[in-house]
PDB file of N, CA and C in Angstrom:
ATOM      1  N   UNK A   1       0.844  -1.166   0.000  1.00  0.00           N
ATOM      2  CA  UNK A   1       0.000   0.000   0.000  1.00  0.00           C
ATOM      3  C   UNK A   1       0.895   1.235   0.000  1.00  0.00           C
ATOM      4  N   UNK A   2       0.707   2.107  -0.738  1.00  0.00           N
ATOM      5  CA  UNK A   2       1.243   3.360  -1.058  1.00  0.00           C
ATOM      6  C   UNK A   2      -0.086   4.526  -0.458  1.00  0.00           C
ATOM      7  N   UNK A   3       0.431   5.621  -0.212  1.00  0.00           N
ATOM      8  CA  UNK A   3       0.311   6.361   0.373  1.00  0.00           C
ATOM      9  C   UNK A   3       0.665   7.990   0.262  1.00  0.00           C
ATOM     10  N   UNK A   4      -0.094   9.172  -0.614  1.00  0.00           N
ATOM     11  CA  UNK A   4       0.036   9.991  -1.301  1.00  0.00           C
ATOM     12  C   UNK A   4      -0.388  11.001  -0.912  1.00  0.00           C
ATOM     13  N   UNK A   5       0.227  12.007   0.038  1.00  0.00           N
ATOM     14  CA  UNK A   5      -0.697  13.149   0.719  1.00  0.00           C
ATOM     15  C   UNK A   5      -0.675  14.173  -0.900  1.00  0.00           C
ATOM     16  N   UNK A   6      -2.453  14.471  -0.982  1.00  0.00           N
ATOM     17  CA  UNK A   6      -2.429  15.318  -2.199  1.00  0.00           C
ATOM     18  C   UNK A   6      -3.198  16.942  -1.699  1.00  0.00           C
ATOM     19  N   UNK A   7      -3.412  16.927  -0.881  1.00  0.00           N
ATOM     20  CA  UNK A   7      -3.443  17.839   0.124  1.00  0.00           C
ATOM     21  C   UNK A   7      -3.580  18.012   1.166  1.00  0.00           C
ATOM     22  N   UNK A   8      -3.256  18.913   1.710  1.00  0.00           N
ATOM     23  CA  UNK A   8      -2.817  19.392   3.406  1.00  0.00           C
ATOM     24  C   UNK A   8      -3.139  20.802   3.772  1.00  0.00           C
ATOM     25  N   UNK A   9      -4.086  20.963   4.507  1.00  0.00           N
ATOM     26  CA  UNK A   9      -3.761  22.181   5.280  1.00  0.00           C
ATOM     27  C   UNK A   9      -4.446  22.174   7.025  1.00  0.00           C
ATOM     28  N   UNK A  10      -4.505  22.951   7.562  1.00  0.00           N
ATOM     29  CA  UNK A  10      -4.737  22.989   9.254  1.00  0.00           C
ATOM     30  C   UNK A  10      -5.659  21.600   9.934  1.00  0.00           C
ATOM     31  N   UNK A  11      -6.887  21.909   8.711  1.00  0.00           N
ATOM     32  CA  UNK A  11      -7.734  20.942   9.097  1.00  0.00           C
ATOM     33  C   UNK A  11      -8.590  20.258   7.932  1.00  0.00           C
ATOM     34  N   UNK A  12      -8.019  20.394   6.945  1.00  0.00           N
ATOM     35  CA  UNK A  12      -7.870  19.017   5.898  1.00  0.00           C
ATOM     36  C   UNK A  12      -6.622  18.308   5.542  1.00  0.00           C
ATOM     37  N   UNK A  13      -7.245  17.090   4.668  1.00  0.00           N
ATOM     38  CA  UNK A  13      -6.261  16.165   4.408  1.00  0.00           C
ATOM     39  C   UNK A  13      -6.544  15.342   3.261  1.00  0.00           C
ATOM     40  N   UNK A  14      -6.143  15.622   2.236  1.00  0.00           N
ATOM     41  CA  UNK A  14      -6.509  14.319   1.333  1.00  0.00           C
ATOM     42  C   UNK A  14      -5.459  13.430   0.491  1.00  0.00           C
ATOM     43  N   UNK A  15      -5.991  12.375   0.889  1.00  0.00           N
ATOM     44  CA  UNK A  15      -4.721  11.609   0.570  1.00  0.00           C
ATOM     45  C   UNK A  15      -5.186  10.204  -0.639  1.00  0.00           C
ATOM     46  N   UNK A  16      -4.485   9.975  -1.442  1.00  0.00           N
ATOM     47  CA  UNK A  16      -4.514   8.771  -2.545  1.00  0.00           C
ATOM     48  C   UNK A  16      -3.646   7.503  -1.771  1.00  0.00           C
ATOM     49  N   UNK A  17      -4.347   6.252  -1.460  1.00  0.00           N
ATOM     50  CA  UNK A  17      -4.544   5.463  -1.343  1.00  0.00           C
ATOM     51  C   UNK A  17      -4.402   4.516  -2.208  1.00  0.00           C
ATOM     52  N   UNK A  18      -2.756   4.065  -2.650  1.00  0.00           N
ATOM     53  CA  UNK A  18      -2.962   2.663  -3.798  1.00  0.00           C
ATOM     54  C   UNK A  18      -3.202   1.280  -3.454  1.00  0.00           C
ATOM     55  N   UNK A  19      -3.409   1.087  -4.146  1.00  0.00           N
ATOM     56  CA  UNK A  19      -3.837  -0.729  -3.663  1.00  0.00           C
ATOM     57  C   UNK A  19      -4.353  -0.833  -2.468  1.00  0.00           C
ATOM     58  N   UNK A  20      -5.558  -0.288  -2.351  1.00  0.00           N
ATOM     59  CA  UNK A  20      -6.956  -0.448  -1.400  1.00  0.00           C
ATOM     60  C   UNK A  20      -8.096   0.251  -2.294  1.00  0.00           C
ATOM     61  N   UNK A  21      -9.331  -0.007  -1.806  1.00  0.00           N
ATOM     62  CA  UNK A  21     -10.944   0.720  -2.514  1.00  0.00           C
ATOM     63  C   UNK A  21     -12.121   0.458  -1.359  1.00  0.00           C
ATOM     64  N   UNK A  22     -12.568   0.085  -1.425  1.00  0.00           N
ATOM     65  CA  UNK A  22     -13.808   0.054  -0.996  1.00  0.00           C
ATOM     66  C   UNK A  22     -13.991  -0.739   0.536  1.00  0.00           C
ATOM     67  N   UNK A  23     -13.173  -1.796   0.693  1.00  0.00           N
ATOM     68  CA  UNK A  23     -13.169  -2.184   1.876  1.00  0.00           C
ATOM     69  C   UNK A  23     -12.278  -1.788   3.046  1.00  0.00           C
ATOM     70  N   UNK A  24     -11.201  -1.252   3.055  1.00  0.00           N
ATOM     71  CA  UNK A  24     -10.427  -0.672   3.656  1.00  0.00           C
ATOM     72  C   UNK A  24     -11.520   1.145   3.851  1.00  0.00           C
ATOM     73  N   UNK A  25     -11.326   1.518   3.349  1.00  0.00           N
ATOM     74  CA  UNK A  25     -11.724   2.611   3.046  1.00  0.00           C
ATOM     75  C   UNK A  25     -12.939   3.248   3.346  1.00  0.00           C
ATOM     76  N   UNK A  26     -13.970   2.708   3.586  1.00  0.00           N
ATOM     77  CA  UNK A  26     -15.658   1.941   4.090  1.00  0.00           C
ATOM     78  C   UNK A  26     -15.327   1.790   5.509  1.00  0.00           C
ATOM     79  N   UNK A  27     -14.599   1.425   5.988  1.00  0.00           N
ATOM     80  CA  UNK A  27     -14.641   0.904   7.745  1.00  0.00           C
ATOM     81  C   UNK A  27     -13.517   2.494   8.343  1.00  0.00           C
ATOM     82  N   UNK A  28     -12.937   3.321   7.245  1.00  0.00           N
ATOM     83  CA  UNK A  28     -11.956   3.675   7.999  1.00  0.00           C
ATOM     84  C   UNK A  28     -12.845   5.056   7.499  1.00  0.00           C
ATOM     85  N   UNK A  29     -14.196   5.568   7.034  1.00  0.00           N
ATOM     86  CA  UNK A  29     -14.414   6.592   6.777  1.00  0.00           C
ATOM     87  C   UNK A  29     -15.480   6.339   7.992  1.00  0.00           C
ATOM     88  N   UNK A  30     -16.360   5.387   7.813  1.00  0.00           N
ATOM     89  CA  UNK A  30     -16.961   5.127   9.466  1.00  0.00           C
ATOM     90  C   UNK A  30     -16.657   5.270  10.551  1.00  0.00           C
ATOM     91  N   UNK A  31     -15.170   4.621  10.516  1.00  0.00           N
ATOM     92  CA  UNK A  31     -14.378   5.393  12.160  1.00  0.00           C
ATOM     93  C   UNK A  31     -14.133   7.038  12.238  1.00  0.00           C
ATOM     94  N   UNK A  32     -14.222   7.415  11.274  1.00  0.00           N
ATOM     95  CA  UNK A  32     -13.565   8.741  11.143  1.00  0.00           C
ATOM     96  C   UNK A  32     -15.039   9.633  11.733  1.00  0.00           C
ATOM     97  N   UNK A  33     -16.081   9.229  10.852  1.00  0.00           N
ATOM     98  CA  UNK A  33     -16.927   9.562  11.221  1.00  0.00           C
ATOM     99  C   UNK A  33     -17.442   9.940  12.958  1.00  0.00           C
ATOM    100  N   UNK A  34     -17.573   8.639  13.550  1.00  0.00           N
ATOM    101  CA  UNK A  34     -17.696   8.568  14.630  1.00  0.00           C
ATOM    102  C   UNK A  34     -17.019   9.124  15.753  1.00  0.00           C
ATOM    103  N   UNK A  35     -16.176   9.957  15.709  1.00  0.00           N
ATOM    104  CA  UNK A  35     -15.541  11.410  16.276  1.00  0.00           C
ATOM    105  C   UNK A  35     -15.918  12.408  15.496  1.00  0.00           C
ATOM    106  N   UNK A  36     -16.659  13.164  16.769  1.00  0.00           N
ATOM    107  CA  UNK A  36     -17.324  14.426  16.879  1.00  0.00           C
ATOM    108  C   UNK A  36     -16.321  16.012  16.663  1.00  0.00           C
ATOM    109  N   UNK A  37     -15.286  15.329  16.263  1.00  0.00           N
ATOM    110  CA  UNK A  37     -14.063  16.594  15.774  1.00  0.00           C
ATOM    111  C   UNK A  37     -13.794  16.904  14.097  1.00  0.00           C
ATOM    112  N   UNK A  38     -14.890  15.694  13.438  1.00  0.00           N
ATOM    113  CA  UNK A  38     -14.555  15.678  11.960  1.00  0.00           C
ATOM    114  C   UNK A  38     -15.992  16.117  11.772  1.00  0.00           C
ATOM    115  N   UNK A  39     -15.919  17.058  10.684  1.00  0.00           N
ATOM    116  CA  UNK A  39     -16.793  17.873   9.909  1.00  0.00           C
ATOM    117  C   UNK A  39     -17.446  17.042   8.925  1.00  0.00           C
ATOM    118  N   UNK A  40     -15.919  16.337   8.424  1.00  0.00           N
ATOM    119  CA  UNK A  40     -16.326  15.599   6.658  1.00  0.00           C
ATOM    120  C   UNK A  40     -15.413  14.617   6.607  1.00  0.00           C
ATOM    121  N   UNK A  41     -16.021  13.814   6.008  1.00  0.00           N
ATOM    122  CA  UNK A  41     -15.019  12.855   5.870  1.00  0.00           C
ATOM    123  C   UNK A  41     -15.480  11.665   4.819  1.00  0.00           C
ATOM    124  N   UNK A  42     -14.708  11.423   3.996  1.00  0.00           N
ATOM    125  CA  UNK A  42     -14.970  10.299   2.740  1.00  0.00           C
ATOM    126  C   UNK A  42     -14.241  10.204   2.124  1.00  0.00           C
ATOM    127  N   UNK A  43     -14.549   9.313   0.900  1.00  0.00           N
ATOM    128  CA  UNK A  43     -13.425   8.505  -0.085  1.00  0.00           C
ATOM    129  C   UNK A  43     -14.020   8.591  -1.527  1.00  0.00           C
ATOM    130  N   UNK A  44     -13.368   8.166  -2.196  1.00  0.00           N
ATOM    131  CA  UNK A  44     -13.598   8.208  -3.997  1.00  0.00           C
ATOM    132  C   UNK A  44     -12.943   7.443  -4.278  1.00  0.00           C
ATOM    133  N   UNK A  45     -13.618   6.406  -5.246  1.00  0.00           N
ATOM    134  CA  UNK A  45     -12.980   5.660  -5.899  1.00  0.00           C
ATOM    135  C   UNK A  45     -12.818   6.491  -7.366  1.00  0.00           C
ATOM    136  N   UNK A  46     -12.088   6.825  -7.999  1.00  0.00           N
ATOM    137  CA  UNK A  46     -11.693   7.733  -9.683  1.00  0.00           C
ATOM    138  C   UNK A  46     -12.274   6.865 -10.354  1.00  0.00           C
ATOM    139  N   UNK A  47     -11.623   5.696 -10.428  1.00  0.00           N
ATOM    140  CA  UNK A  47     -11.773   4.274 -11.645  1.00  0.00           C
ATOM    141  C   UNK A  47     -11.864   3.012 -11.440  1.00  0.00           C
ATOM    142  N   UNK A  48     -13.208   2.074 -11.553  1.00  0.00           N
ATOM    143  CA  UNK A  48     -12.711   1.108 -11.049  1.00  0.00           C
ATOM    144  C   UNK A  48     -11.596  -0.003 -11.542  1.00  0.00           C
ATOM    145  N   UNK A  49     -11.076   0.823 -12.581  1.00  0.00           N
ATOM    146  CA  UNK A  49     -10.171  -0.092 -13.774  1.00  0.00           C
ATOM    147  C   UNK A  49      -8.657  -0.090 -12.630  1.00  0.00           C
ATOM    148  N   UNK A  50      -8.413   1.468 -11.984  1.00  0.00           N
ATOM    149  CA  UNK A  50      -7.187   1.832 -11.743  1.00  0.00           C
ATOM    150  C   UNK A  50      -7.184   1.077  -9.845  1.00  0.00           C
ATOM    151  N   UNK A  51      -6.207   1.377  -9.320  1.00  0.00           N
ATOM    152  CA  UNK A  51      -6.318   0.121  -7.654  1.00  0.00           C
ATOM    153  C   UNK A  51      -5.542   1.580  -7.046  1.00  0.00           C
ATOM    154  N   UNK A  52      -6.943   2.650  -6.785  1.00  0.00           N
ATOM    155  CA  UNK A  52      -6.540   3.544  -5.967  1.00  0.00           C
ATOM    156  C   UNK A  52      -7.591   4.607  -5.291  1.00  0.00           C
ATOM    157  N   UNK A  53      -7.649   4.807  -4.513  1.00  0.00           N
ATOM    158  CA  UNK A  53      -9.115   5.403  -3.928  1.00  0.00           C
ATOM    159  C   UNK A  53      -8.662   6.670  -2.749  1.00  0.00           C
ATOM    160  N   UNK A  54      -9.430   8.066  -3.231  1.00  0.00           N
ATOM    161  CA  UNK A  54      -8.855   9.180  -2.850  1.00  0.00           C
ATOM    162  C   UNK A  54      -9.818   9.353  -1.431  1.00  0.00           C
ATOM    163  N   UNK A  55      -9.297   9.581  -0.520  1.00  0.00           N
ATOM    164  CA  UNK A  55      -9.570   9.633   0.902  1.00  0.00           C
ATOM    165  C   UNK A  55      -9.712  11.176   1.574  1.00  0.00           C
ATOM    166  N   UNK A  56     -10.661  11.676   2.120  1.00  0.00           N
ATOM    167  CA  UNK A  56     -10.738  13.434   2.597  1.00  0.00           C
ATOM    168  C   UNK A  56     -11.335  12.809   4.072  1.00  0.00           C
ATOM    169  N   UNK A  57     -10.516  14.310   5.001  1.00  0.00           N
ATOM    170  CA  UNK A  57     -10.912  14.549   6.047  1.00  0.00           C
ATOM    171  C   UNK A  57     -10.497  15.714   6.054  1.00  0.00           C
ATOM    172  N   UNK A  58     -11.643  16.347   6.820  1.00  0.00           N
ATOM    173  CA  UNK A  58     -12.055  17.348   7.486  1.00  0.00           C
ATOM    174  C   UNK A  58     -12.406  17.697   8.535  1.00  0.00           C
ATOM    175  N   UNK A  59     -11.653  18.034   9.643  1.00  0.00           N
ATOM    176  CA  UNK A  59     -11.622  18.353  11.324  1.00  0.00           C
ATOM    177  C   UNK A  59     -12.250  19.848  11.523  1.00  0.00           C
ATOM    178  N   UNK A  60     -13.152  20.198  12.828  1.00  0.00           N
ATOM    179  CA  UNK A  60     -13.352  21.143  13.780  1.00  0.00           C
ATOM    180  C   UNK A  60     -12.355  22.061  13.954  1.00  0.00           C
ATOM    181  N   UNK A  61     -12.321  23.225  14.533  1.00  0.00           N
ATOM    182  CA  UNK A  61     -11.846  23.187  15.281  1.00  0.00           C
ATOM    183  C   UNK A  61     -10.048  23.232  14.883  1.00  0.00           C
ATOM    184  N   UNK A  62      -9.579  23.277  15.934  1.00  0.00           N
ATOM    185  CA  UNK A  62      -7.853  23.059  15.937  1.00  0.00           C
ATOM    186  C   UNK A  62      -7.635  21.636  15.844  1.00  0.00           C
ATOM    187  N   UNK A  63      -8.550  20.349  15.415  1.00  0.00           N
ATOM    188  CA  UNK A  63      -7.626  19.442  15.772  1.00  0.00           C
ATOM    189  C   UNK A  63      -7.488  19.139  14.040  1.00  0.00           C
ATOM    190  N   UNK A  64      -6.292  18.504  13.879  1.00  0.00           N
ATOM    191  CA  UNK A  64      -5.331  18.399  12.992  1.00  0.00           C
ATOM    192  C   UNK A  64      -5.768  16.667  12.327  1.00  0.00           C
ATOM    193  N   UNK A  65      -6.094  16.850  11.292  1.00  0.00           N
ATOM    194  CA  UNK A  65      -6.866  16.021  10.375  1.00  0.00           C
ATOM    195  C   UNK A  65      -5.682  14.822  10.476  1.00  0.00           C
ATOM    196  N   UNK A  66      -4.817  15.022  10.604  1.00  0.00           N
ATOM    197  CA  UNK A  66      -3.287  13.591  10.710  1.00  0.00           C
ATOM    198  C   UNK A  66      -3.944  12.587  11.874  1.00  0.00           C
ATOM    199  N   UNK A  67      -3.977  13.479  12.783  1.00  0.00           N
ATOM    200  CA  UNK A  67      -4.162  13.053  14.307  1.00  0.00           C
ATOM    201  C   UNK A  67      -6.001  12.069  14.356  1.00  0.00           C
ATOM    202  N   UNK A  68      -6.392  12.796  13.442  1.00  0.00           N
ATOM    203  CA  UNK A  68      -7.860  11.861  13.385  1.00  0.00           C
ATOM    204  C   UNK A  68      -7.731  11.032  12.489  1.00  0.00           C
ATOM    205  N   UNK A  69      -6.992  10.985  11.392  1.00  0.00           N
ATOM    206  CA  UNK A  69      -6.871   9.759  11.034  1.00  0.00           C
ATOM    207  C   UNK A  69      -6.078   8.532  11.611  1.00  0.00           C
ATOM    208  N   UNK A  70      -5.321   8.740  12.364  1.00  0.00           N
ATOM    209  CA  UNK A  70      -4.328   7.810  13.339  1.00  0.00           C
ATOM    210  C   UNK A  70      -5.370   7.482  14.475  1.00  0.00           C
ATOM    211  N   UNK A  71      -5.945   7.925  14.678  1.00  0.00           N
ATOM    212  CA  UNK A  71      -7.001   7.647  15.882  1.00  0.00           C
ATOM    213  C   UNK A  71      -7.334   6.770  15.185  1.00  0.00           C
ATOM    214  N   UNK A  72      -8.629   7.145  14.088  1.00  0.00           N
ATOM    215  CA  UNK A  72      -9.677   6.128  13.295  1.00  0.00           C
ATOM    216  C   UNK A  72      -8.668   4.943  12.719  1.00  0.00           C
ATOM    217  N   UNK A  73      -7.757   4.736  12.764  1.00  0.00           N
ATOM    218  CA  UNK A  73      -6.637   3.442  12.111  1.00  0.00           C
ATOM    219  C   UNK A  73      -6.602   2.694  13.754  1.00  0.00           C
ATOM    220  N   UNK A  74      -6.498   3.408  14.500  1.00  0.00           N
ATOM    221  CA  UNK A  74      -6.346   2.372  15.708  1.00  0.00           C
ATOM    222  C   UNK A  74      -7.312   1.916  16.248  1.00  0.00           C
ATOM    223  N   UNK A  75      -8.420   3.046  16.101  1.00  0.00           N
ATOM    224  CA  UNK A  75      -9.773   2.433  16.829  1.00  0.00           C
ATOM    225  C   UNK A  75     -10.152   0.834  15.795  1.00  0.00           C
ATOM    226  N   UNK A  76      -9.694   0.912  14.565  1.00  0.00           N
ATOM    227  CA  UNK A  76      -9.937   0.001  13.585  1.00  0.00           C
ATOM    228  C   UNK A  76      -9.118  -1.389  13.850  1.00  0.00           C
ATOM    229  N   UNK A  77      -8.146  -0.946  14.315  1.00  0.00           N
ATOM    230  CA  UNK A  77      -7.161  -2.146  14.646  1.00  0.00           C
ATOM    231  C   UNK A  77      -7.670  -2.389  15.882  1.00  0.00           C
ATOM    232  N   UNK A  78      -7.731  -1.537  16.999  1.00  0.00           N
ATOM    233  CA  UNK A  78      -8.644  -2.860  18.376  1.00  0.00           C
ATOM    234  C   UNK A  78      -9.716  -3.129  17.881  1.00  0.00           C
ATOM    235  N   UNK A  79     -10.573  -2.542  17.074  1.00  0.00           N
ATOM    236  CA  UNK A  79     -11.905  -3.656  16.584  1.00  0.00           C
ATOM    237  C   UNK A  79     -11.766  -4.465  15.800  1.00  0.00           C
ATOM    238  N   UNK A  80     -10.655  -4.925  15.445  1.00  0.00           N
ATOM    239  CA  UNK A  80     -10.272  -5.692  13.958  1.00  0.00           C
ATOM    240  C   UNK A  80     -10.137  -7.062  15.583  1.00  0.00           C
ATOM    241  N   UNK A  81      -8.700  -6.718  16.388  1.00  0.00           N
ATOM    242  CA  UNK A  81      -8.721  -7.731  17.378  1.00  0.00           C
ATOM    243  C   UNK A  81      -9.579  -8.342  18.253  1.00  0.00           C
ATOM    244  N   UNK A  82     -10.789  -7.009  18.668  1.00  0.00           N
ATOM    245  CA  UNK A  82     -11.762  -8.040  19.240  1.00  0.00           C
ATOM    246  C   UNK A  82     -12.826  -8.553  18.493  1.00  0.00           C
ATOM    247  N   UNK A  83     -12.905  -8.738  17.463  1.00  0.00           N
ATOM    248  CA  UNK A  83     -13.560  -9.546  16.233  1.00  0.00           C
ATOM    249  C   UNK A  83     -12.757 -11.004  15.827  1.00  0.00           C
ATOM    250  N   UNK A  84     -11.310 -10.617  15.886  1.00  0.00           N
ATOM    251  CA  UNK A  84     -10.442 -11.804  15.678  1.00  0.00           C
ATOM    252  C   UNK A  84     -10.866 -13.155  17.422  1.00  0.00           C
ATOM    253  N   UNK A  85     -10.889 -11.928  17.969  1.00  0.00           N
ATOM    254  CA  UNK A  85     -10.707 -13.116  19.361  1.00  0.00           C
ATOM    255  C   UNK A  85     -12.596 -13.643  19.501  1.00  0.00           C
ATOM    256  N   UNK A  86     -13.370 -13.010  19.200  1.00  0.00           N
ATOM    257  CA  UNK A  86     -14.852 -13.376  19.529  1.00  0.00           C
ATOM    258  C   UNK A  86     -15.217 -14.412  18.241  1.00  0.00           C
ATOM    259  N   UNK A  87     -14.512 -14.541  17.085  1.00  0.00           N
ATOM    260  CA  UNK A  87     -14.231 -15.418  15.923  1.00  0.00           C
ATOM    261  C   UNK A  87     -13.395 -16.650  16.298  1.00  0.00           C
ATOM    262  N   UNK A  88     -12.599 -16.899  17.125  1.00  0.00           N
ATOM    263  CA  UNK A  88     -12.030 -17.745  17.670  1.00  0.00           C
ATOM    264  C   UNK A  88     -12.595 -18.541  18.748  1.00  0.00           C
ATOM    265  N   UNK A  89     -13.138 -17.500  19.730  1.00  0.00           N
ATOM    266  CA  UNK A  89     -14.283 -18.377  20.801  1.00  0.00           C
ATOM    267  C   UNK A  89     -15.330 -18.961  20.083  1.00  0.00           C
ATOM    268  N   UNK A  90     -16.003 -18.345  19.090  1.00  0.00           N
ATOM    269  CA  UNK A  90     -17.049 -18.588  18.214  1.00  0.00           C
ATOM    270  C   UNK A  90     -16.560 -20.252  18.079  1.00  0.00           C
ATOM    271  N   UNK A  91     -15.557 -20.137  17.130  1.00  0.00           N
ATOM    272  CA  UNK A  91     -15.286 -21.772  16.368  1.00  0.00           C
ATOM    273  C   UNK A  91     -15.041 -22.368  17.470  1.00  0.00           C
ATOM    274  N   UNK A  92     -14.236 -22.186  18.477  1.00  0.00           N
ATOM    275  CA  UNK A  92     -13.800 -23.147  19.069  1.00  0.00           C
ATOM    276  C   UNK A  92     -15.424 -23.689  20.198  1.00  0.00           C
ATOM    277  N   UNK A  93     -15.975 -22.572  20.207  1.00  0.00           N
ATOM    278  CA  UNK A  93     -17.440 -23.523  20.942  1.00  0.00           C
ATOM    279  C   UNK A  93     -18.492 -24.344  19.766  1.00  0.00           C
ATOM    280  N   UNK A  94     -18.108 -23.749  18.848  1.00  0.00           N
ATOM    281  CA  UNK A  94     -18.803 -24.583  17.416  1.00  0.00           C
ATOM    282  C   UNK A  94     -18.415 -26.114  17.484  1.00  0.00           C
ATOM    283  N   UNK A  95     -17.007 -25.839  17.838  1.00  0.00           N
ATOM    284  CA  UNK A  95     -16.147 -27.231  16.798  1.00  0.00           C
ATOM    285  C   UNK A  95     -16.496 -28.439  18.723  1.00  0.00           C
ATOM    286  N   UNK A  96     -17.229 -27.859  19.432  1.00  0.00           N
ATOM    287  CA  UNK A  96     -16.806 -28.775  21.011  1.00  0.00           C
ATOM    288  C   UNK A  96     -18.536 -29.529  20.638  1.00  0.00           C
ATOM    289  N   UNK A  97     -19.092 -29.087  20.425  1.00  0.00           N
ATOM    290  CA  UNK A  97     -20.212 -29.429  19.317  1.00  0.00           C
ATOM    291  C   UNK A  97     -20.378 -30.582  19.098  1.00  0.00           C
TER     292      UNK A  97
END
């Protein structure tokens, strides 16, 4: 994955995203969402021929559109783990069955 800041200023950010679209991108505009410091926030896919999808945020306020996207990447990664571990209890009470 590549990674393309195509603009920047106080409290935007938009950045090109290669080799990701719709599923990456879908869970990480939802997290973004869900803090009350972002104004705007979404993605574009240009083409579906090309493997790259343009990403915007837009923050409140003084806080700094970098900093909310590093949030929304981590809040994504502990929900990625407690999905991994409740997927694991899952099978393993399936498979005692």
């Amino acid at each position: 994955m590549k990674v393309k800041v195509l603009k920047r200023t106080s409290n935007e950010l938009k950045i090109e995203v290669e080799g990701e679209g719709h599923t990456l991108c879908n869970v990480l505009q939802k997290a973004l969402l869900e803090d009350d410091t972002i104004e705007m926030a979404g993605y574009n896919v240009p083409h579906p021929l090309f493997d790259s999808t343009i990403v915007y945020v837009h923050t409140k306020g003084k806080r700094r559109p970098e900093a909310a996207l590093k949030e929304a990447t981590e809040k994504i990664l502990s929900r990625n783990k407690e999905f991994r571990k409740s997927f694991k209890k899952a099978l393993k009470d399936w498979q005692r069955k």
